[in-house]
C-alpha atoms as a PDB file:
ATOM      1  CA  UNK A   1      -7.535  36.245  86.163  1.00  0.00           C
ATOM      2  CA  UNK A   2     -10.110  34.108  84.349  1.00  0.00           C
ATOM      3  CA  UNK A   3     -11.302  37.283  82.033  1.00  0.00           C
ATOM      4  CA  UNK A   4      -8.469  36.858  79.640  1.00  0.00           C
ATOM      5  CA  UNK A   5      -8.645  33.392  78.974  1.00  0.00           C
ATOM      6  CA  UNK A   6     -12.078  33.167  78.108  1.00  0.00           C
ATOM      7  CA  UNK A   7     -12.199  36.118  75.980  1.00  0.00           C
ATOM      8  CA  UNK A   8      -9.330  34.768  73.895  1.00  0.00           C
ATOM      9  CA  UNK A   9     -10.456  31.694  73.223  1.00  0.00           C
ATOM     10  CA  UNK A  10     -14.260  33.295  72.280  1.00  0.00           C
ATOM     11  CA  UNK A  11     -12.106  35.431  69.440  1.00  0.00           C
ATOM     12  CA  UNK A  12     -12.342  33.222  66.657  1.00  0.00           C
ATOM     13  CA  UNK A  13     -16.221  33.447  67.059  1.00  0.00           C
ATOM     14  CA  UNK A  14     -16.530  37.350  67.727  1.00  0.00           C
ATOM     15  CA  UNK A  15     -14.351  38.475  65.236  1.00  0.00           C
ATOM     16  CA  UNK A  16     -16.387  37.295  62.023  1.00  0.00           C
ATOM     17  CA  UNK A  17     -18.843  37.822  64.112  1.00  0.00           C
ATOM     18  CA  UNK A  18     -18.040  41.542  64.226  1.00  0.00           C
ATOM     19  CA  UNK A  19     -16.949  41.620  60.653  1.00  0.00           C
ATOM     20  CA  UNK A  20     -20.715  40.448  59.256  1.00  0.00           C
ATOM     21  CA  UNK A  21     -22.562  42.769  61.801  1.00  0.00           C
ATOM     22  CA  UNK A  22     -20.249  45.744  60.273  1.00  0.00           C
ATOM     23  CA  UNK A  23     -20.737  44.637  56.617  1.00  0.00           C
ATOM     24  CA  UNK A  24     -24.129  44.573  56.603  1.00  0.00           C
ATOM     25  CA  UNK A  25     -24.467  47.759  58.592  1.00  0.00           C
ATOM     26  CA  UNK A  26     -22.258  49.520  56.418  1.00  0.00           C
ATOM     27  CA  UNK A  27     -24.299  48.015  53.043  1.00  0.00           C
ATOM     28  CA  UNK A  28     -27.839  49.236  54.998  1.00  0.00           C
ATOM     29  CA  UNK A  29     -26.524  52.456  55.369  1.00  0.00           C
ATOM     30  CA  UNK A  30     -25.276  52.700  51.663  1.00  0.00           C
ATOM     31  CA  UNK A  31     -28.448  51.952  50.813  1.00  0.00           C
ATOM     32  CA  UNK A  32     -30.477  54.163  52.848  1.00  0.00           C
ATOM     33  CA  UNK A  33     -28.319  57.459  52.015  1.00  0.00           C
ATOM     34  CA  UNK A  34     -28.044  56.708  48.164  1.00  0.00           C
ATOM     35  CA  UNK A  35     -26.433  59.030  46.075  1.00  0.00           C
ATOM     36  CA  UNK A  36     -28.100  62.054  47.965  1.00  0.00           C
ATOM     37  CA  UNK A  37     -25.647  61.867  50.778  1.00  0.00           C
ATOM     38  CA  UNK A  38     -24.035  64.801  52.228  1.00  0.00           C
ATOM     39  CA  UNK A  39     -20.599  65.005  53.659  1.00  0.00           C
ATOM     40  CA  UNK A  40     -21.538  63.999  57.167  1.00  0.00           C
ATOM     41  CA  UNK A  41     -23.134  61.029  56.398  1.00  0.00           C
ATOM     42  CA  UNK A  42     -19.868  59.587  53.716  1.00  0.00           C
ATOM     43  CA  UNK A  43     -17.808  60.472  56.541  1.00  0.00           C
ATOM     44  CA  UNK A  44     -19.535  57.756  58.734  1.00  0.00           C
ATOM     45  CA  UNK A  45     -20.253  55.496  56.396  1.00  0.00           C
ATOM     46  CA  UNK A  46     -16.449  56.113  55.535  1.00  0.00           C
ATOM     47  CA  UNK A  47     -15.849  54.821  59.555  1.00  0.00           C
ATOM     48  CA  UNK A  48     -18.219  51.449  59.066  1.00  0.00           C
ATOM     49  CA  UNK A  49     -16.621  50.468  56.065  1.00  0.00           C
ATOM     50  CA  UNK A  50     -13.048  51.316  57.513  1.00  0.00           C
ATOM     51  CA  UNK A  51     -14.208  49.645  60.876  1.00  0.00           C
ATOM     52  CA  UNK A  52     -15.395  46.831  59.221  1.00  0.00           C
ATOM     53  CA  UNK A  53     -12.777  45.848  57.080  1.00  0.00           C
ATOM     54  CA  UNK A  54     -10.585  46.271  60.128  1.00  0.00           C
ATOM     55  CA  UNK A  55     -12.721  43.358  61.871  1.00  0.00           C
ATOM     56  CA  UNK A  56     -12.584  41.390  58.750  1.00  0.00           C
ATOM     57  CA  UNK A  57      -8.256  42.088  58.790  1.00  0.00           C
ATOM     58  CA  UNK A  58      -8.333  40.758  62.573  1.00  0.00           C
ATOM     59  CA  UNK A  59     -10.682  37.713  62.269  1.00  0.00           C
ATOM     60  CA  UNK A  60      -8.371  36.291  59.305  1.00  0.00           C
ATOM     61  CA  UNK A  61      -5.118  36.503  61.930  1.00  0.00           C
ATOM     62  CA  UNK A  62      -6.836  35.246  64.466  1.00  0.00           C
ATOM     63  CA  UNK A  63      -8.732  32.040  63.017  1.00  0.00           C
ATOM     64  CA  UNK A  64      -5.232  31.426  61.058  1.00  0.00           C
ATOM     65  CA  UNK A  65      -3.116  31.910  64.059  1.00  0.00           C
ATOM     66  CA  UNK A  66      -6.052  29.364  65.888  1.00  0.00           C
ATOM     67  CA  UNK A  67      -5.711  26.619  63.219  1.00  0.00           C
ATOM     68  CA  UNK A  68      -1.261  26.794  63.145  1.00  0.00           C
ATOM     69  CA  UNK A  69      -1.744  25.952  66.798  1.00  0.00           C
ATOM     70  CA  UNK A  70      -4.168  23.405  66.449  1.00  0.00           C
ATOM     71  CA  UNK A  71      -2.063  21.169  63.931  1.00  0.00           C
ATOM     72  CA  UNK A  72       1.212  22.355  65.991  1.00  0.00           C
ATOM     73  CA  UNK A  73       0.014  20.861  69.440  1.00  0.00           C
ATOM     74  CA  UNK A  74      -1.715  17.802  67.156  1.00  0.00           C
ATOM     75  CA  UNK A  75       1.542  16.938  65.609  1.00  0.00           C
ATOM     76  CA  UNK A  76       3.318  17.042  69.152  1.00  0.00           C
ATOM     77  CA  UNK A  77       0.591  14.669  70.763  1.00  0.00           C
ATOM     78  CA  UNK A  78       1.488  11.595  67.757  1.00  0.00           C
ATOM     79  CA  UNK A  79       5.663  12.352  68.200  1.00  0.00           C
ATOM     80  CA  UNK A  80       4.823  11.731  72.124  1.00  0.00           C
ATOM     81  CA  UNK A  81       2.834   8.932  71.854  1.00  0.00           C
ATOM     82  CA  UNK A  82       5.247   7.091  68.957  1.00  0.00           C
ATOM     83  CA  UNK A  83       8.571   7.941  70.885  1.00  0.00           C
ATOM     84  CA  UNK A  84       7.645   7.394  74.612  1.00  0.00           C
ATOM     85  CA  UNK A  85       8.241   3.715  74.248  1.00  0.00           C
ATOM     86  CA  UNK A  86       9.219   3.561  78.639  1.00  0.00           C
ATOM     87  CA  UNK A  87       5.527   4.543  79.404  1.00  0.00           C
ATOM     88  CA  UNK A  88       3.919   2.294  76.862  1.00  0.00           C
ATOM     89  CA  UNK A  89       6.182  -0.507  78.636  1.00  0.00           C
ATOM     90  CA  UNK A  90       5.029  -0.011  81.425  1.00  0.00           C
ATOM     91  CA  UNK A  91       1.416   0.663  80.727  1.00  0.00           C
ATOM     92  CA  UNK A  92       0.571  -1.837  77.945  1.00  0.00           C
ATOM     93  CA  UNK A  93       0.231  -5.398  78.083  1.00  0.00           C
ATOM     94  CA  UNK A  94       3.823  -6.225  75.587  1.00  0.00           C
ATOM     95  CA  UNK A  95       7.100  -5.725  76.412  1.00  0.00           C
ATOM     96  CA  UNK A  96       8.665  -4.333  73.834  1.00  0.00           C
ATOM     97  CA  UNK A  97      12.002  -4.521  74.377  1.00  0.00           C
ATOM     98  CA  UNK A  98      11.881  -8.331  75.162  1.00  0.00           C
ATOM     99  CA  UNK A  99      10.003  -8.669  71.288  1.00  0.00           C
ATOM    100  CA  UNK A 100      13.550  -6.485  70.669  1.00  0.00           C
ATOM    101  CA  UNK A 101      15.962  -8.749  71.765  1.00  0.00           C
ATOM    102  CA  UNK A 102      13.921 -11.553  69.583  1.00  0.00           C
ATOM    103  CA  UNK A 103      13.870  -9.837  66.777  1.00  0.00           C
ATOM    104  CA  UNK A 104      17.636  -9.182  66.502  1.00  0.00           C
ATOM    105  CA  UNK A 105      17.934 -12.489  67.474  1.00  0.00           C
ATOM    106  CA  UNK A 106      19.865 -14.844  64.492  1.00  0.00           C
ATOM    107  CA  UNK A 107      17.266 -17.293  63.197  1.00  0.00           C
ATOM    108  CA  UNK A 108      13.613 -17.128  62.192  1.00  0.00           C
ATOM    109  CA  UNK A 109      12.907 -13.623  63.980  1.00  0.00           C
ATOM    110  CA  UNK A 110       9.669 -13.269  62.500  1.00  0.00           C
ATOM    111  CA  UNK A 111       8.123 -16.709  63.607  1.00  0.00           C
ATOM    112  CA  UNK A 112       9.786 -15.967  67.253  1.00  0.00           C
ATOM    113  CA  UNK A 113       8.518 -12.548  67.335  1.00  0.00           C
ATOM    114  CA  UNK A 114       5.325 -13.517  66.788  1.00  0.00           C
ATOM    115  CA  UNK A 115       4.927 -16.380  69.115  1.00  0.00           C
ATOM    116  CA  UNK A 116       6.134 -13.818  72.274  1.00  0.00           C
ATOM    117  CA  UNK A 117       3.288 -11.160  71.479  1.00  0.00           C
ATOM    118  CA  UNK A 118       1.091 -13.989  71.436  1.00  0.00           C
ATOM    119  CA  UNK A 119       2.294 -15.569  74.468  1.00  0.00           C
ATOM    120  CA  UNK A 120       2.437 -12.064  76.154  1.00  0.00           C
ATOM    121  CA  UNK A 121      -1.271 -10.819  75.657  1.00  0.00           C
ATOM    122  CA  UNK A 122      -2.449 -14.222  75.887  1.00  0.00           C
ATOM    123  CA  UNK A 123      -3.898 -14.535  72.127  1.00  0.00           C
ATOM    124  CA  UNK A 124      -5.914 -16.650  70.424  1.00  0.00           C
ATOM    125  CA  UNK A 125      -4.505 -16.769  67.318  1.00  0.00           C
ATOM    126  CA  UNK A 126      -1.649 -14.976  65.450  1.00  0.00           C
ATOM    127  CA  UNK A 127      -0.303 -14.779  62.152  1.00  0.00           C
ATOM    128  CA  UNK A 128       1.805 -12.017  59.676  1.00  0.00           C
ATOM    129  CA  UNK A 129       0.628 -11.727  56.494  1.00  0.00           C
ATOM    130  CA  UNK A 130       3.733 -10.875  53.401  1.00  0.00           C
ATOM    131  CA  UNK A 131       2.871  -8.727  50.412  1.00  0.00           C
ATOM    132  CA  UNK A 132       3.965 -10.328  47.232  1.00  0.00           C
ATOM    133  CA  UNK A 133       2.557  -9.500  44.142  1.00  0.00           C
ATOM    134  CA  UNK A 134      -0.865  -7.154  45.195  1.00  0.00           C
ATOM    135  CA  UNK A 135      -1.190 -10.524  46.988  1.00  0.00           C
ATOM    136  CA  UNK A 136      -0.594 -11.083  51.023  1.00  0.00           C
ATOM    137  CA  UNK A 137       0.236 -14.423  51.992  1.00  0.00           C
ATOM    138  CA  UNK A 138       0.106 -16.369  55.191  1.00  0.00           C
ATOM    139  CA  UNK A 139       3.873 -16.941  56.108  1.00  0.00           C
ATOM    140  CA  UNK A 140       4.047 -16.976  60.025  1.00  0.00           C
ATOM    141  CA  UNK A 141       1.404 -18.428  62.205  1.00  0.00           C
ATOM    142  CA  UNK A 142       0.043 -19.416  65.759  1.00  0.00           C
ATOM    143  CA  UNK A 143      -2.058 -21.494  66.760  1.00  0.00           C
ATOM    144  CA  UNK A 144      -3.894 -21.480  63.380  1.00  0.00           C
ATOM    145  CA  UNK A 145      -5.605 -24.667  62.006  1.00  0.00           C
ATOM    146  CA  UNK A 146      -4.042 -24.786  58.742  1.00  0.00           C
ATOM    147  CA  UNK A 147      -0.773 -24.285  57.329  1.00  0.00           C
ATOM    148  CA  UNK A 148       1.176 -21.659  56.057  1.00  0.00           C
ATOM    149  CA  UNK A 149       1.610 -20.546  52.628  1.00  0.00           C
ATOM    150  CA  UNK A 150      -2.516 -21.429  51.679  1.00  0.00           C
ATOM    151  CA  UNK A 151      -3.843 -18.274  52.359  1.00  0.00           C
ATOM    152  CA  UNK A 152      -3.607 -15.130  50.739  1.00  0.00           C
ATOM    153  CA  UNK A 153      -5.739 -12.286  50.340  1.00  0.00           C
ATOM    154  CA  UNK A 154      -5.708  -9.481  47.392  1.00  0.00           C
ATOM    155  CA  UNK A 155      -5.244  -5.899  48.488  1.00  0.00           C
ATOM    156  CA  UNK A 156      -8.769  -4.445  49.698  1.00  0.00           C
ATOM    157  CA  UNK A 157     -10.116  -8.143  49.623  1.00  0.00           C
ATOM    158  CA  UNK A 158     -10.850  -9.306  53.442  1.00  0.00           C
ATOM    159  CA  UNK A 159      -9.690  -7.878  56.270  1.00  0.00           C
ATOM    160  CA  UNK A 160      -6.243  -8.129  55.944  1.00  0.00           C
ATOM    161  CA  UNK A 161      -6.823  -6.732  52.428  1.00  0.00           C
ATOM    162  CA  UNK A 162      -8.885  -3.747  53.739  1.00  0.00           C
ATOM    163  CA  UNK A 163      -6.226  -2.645  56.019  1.00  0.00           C
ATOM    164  CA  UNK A 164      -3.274  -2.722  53.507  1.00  0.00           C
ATOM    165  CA  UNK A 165      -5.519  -1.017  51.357  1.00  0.00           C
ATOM    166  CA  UNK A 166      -6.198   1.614  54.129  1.00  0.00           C
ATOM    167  CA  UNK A 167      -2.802   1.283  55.692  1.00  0.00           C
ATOM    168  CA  UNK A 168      -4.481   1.536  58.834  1.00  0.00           C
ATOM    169  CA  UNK A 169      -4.725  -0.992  61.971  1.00  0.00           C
ATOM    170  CA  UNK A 170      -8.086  -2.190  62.620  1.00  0.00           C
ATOM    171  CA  UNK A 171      -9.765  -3.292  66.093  1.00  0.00           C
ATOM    172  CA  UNK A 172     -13.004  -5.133  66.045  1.00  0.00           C
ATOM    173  CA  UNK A 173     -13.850  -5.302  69.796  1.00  0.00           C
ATOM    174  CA  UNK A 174     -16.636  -7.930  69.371  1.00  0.00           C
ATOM    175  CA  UNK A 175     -15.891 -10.798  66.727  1.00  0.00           C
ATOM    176  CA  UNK A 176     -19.319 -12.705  65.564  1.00  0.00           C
ATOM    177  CA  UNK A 177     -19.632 -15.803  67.115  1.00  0.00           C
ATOM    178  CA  UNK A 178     -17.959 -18.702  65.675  1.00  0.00           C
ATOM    179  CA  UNK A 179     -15.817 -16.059  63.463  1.00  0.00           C
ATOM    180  CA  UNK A 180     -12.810 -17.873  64.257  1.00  0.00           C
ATOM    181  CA  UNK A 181     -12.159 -21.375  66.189  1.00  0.00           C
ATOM    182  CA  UNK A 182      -9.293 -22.242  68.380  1.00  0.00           C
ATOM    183  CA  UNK A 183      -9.343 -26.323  68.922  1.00  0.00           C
ATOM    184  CA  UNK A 184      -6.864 -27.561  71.787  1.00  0.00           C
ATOM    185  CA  UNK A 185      -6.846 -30.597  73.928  1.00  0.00           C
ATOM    186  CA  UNK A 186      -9.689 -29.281  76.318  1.00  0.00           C
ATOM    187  CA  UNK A 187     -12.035 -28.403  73.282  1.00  0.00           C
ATOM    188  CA  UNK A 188     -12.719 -25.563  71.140  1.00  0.00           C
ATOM    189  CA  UNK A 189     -13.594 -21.818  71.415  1.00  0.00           C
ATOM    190  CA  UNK A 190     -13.814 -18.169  69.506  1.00  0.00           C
ATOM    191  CA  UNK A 191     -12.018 -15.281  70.395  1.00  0.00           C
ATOM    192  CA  UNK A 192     -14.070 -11.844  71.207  1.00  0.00           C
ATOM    193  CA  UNK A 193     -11.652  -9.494  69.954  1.00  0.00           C
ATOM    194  CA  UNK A 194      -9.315  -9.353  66.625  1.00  0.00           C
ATOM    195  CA  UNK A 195      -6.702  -6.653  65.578  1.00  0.00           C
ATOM    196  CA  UNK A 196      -5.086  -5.900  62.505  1.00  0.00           C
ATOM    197  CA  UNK A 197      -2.132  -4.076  61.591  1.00  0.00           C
ATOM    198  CA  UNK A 198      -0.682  -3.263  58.416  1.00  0.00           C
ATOM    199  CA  UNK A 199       3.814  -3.137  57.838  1.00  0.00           C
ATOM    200  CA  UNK A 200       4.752  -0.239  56.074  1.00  0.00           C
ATOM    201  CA  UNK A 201       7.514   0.595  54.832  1.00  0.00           C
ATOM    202  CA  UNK A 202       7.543   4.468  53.382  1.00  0.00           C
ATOM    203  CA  UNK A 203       4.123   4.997  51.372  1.00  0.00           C
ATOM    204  CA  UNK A 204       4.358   0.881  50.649  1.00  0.00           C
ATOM    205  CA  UNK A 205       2.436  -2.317  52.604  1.00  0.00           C
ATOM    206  CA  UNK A 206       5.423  -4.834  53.157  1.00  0.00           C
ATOM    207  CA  UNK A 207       2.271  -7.079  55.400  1.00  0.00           C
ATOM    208  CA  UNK A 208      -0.317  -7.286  57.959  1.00  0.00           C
ATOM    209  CA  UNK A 209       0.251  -8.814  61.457  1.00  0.00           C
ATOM    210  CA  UNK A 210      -2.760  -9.831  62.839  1.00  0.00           C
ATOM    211  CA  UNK A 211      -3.880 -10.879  66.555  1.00  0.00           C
ATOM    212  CA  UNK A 212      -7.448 -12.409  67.884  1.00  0.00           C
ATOM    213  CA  UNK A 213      -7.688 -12.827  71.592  1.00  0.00           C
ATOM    214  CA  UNK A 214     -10.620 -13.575  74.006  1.00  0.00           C
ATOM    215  CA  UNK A 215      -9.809 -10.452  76.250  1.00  0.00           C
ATOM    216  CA  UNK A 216      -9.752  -6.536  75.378  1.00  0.00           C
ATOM    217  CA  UNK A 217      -6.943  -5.166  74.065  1.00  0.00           C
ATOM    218  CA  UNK A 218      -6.224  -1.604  75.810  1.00  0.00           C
ATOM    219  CA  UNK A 219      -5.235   1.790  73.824  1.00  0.00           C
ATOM    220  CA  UNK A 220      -1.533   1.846  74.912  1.00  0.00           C
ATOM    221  CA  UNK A 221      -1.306  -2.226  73.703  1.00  0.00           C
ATOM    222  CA  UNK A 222      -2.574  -1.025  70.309  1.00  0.00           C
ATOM    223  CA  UNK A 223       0.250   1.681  70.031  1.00  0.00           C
ATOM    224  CA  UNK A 224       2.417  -1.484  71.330  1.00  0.00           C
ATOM    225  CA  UNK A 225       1.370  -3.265  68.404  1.00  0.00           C
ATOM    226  CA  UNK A 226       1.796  -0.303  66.233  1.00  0.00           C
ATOM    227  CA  UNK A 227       5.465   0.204  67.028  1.00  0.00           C
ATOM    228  CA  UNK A 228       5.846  -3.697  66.779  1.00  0.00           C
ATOM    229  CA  UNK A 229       5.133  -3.809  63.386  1.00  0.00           C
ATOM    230  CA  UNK A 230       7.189  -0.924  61.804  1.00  0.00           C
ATOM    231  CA  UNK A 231      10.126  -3.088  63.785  1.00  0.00           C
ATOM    232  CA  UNK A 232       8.204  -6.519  61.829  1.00  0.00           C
ATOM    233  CA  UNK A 233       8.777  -4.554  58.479  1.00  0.00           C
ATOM    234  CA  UNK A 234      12.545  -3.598  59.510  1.00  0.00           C
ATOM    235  CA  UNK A 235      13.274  -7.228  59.971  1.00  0.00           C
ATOM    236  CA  UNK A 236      12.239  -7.752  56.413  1.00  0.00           C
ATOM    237  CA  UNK A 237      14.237  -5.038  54.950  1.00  0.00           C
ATOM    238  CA  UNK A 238      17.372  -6.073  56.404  1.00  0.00           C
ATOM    239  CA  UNK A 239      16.523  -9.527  55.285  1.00  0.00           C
ATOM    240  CA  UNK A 240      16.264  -8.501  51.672  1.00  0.00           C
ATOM    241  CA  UNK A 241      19.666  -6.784  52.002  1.00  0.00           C
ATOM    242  CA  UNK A 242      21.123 -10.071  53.080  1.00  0.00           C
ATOM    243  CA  UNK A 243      19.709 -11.671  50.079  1.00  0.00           C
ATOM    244  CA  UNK A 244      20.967  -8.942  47.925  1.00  0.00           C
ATOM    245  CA  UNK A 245      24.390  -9.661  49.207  1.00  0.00           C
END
């Protein structure tokens, strides 16, 4: 029962495999009879040739058939892990249906939305980042020890520049030390562990939210934070629409 299955999955290798051994057997051959050949020897070189383009026929199906199924299963994985939002509820660290209600909330969704991932993973610091420009601006923060509206970064300049440049969310699991300081009433301190991602709205960077916190963040919290943010970008859509109105 175990035969089949491992002989299938060693065809992409034995096929070409095959296919060279028969091409340069047939070419050796060739060379050895010449022109001098008589009608016994074209016939088999007739059958290497024939048997080796045959190999060559069957290793192109298979390694093409092998790669369709490759990006077919890959393509499955990412619509699983972007729709199964009950499982990454119950796995991850946010609740992303309580950031839902907030966000269709009436006033200042963004601000709220932020402080309750915050407040949920326990961060250090938080703020969401607005693209204006090739610029991104500080618009919405927590905790942070200056006000918004005096920061802004160019596209590719920083960290929050690098990842709308990249459109990409970036984890750095283990933040120099005195990176970042949070003061409060007890003293002051530096998160371990900072997170980045970017808004996007079709091929465009609407902003980055971004999230330090002094305790891991886990693989299903990232895809949390992932989701979060297309629903960020949403927001300001709709918001422009109001404006437009």
């Amino acid at each position: 029962m175990k035969t089949k299955p491992q002989i299938l999955k060693k065809a992409p290798l034995l096929m070409p495999t095959l296919f060279f051994v028969g091409a340069v057997a047939s070419s050796y051959f060739l060379f050895l009879t010449g022109q001098q050949s008589t009608s016994q020897e074209f016939r088999v070189a007739s059958v290497l040739i024939g048997t080796t383009f045959f190999f060559g026929a069957v290793a192109m199906n298979v390694l093409a058939t092998t790669k369709t199924e490759r990006v077919v299963y890959l393509e499955k994985s990412r619509e699983v892990e972007s729709t199964d939002t009950t499982r990454l509820n119950a796995e991850g660290m946010l609740s992303i249906e309580a950031i839902d209600k907030i966000i269709e909330g009436p006033y200042d969704s963004l601000q709220s939305a932020l402080n309750e991932i915050c407040n949920q993973i326990q961060a250090g610091q938080g703020a969401i980042y607005l693209e204006s420009e090739q610029e991104l601006e500080l618009k919405y923060g927590y905790a942070l020890p200056y006000d918004e509206g005096t920061t802004k970064f160019k596209i590719g300049e920083g960290l929050v520049g690098r990842v709308a440049s990249d459109k990409s969310m970036l984890y750095i699991d283990k933040l120099p030390e005195n990176y970042m300081t949070i003061f409060s009433g007890l003293g002051s301190s530096s998160p371990s562990f900072l997170v980045l991602v970017p808004m996007i709205e079709g091929t465009k960077v609407k902003g980055v939210l971004e999230v330090s916190t002094f305790q891991a963040i886990d693989k299903v919290t990232l895809q949390q934070l992932n989701i979060i943010a297309g629903k960020l970008t949403e927001v300001l859509h709709k918001e422009k629409m109001v404006d437009y109105v």
